[in-house]
Each structure stands twice: as structure tokens, then as C-alpha cells.
Protein backbone atom coordinates (compact mmCIF):
# COMPACT_ATOMS: atom_id res chain seq x y z
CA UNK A 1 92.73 54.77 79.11
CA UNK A 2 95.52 54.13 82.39
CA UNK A 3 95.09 57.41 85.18
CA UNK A 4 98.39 57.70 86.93
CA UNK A 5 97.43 58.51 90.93
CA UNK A 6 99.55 59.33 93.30
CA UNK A 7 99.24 58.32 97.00
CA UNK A 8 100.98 59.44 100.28
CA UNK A 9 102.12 56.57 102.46
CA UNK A 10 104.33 56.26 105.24
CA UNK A 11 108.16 55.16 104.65
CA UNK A 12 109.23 51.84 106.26
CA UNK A 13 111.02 52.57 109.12
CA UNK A 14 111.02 56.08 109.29
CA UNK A 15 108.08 58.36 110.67
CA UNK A 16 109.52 61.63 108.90
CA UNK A 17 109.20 61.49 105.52
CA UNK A 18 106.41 59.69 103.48
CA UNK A 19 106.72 58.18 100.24
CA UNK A 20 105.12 59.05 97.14
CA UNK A 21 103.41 55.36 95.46
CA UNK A 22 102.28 55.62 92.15
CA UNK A 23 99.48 53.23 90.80
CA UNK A 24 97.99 53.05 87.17
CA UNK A 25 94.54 52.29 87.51
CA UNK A 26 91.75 52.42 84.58
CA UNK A 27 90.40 55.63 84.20
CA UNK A 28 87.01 56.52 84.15
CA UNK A 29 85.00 59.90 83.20
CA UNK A 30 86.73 63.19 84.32
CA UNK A 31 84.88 63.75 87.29
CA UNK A 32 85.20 59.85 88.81
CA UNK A 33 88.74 60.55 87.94
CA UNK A 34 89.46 63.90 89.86
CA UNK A 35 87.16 62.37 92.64
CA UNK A 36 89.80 59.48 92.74
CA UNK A 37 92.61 61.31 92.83
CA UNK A 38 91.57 63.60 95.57
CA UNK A 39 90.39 60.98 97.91
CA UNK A 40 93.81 59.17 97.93
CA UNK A 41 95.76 62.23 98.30
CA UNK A 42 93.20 63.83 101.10
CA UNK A 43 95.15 62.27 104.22
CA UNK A 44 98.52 62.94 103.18
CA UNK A 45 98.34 66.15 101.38
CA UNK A 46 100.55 68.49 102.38
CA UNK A 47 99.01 71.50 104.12
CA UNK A 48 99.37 75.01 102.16
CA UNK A 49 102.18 77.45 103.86
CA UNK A 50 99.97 80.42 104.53
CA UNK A 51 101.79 83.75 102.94
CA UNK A 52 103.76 85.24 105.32
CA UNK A 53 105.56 88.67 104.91
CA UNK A 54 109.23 88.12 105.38
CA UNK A 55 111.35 86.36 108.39
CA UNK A 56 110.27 87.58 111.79
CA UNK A 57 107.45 89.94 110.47
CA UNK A 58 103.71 90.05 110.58
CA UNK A 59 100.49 91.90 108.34
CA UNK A 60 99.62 93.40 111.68
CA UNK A 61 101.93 96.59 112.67
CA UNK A 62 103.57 95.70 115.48
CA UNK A 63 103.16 99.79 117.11
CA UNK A 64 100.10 101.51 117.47
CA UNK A 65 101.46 104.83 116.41
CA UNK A 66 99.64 107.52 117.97
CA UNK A 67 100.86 111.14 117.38
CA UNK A 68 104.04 110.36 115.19
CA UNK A 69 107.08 108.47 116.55
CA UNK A 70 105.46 107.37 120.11
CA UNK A 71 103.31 104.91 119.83
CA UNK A 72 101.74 101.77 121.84
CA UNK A 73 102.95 98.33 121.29
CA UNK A 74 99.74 94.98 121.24
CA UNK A 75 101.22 94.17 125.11
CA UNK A 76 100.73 98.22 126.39
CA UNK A 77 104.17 99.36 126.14
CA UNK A 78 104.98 102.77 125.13
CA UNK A 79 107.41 102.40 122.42
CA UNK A 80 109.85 105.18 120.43
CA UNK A 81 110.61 104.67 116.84
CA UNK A 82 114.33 105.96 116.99
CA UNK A 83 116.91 107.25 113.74
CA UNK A 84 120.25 107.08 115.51
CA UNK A 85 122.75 108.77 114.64
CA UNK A 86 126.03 107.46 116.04
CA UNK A 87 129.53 108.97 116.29
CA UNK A 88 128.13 112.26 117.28
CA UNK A 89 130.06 114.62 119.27
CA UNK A 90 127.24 115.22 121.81
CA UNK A 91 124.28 113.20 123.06
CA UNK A 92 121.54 115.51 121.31
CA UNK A 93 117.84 114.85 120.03
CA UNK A 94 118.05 116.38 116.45
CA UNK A 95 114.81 116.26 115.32
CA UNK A 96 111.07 114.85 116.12
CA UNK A 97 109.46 113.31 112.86
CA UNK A 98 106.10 111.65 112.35
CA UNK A 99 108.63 108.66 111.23
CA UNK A 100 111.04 108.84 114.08
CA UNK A 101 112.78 110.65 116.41
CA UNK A 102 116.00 112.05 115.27
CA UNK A 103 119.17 111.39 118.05
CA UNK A 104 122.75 111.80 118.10
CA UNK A 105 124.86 109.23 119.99
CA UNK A 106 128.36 110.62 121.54
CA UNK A 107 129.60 107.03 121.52
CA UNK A 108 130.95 104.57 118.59
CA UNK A 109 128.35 101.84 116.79
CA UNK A 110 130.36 99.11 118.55
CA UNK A 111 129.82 96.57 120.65
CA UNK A 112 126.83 97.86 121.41
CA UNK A 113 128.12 101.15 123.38
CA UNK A 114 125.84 103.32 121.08
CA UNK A 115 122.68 101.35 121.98
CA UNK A 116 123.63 101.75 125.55
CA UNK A 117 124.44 105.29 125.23
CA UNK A 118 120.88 105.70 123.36
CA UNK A 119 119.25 104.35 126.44
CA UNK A 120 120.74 105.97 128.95
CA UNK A 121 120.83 109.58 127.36
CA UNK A 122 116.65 109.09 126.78
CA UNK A 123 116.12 107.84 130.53
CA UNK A 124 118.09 111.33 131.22
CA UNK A 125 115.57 113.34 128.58
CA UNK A 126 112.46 111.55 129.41
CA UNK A 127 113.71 111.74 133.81
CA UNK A 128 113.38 107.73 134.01
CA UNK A 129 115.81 105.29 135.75
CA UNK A 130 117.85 103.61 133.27
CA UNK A 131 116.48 100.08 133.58
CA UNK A 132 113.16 101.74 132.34
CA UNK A 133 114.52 102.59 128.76
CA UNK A 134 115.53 99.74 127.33
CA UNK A 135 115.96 98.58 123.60
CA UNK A 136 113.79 96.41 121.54
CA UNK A 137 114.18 96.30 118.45
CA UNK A 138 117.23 96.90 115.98
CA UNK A 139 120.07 96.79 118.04
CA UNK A 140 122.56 96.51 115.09
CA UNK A 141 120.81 99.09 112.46
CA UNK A 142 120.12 103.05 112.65
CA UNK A 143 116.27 102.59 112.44
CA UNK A 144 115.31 101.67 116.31
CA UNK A 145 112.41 100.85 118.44
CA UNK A 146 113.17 101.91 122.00
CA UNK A 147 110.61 100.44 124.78
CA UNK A 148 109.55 102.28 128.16
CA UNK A 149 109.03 100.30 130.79
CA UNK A 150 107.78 103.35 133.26
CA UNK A 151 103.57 104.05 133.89
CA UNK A 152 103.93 107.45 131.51
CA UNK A 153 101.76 108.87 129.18
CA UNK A 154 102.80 108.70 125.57
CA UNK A 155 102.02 112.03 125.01
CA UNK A 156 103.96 113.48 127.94
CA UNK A 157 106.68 111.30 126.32
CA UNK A 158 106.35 113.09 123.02
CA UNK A 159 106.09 116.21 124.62
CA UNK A 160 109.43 115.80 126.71
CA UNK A 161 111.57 114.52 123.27
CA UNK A 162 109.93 117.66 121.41
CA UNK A 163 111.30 120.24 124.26
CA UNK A 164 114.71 118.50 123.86
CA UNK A 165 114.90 118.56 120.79
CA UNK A 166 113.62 122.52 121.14
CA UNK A 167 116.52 123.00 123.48
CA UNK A 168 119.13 121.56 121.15
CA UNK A 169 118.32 124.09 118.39
């Protein structure tokens, strides 16, 4: 019997790709066999892809969520999950969900005027400069994660969004 075993070399003149050299050599038991065939493809085996959950995302969750939609990020940041709601009349917080906070945007999804408007109307609710709101993640979708930049508690942060949103009722 003739064992077909493939072996991993090197392509002349090229360090990028290898080549694939096939050899028929006589075969011997099963186990000599598989033992042959996984010495000569040891070195040059390519490595498994480990599973990964989609483009840009990780198994660990990325917030910390703490009392509904303020949470703290791995680095320490306070963060916001944030359900925009652009077009709006007025700059209002609608609602406070375990899921997100609820807040209407009195400017147009363009060009990125609502995300600016989002961060400047929370630095007014939450009494923070401006350059201590800023956006992280999902600058061109509804679903939002806002980051503060300021030394706050995220409970006084919570607390501050609920009264808003109180206020706006």
C-alpha cells in the first residue's frame, strides 16, 4: 500500500506563501502512518483561528453595567448606554431604562450634528464642561455609548439623568 503525505515547505523565492509537496511513500500500520503524517506537517501547520465573535467584538462585555444604563468601562471610565432619538423638537431625556437611556436630539442625524448635540445637551444635564462628554461608541447608529471623562460617581450620574428625565414628564 502507497500513503500520500503532505509536507509544508517554503516557496523558492518568496517568504509568504509555502508550498504544499506531496510524496507517496510505503505505508505502514495505521498508527506509524498517522505518526508520519503528523511529524511532517508539525512545523508548517497552520495555526487554528481561535473563534472570535464578530468584527471588532469580544466574549468579555466591554461595560461593567452597574445599576442599569451607567456603567464602568475595563480602563475606569464611566460610560452611558444611550437610545437617541434624533430630529426631536427639543433636547429632552425621555426615559431611563435598565437598557439605555432614552434622549431626544433637537438637531438632524447628519454630519454628525446629532452626536454633537447629544454631547453637549448631557454635559448641560449632568453640569460637566463639554470636552468631558464625549462619544465612544456608535457614532452613526441610534444605540450609543457616551463616555465621561469627569472624576463623578456613576450613581450621582444616574441619579442626575433620572431627575431630567423626571423634569421632562
Amino acid at each position: 500500500a502507497v500513503c500520500v503525505v503532505a509536507q509544508r515547505l517554503p516557496k523558492p523565492g518568496s517568504d509568504t506563501r509555502p508550498a504544499v509537496l506531496a510524496q507517496s511513500l510505503p505505508c505502514a500500520s495505521g498508527a506509524a502512518r498517522a505518526q508520519r503524517h503528523s511529524a511532517d506537517l508539525r512545523g508548517g501547520a497552520m495555526p487554528k483561528k481561535s473563534k472570535s465573535t464578530g468584527k471588532g467584538q469580544s466574549k468579555e462585555p466591554v461595560t461593567t453595567e452597574l445599576s442599569g444604563p451607567v456603567g464602568i468601562d475595563k480602563n475606569g471610565s464611566i460610560t452611558i448606554a444611550i437610545h437617541a432619538k434624533p430630529g426631536s423638537k427639543l433636547n429632552a431625556i425621555t426615559d431611563v431604562t435598565m437598557e439605555a437611556v432614552g434622549v431626544a436630539i433637537a438637531a438632524p442625524p447628519t454630519e454628525g450634528e446629532a452626536n454633537a448635540e447629544l454631547c453637549r445637551y448631557l454635559s448641560k444635564v449632568l453640569q460637566l464642561k463639554k470636552s468631558e462628554v464625549v462619544l465612544d461608541k456608535g457614532g452613526k447608529s441610534r444605540e450609543k455609548i457616551v463616555k465621561v471623562l469627569a472624576a463623578k460617581k456613576p450613581e450621582d450620574i444616574l441619579e442626575k439623568l433620572k431627575q431630567e428625565a423626571a423634569a421632562n414628564k
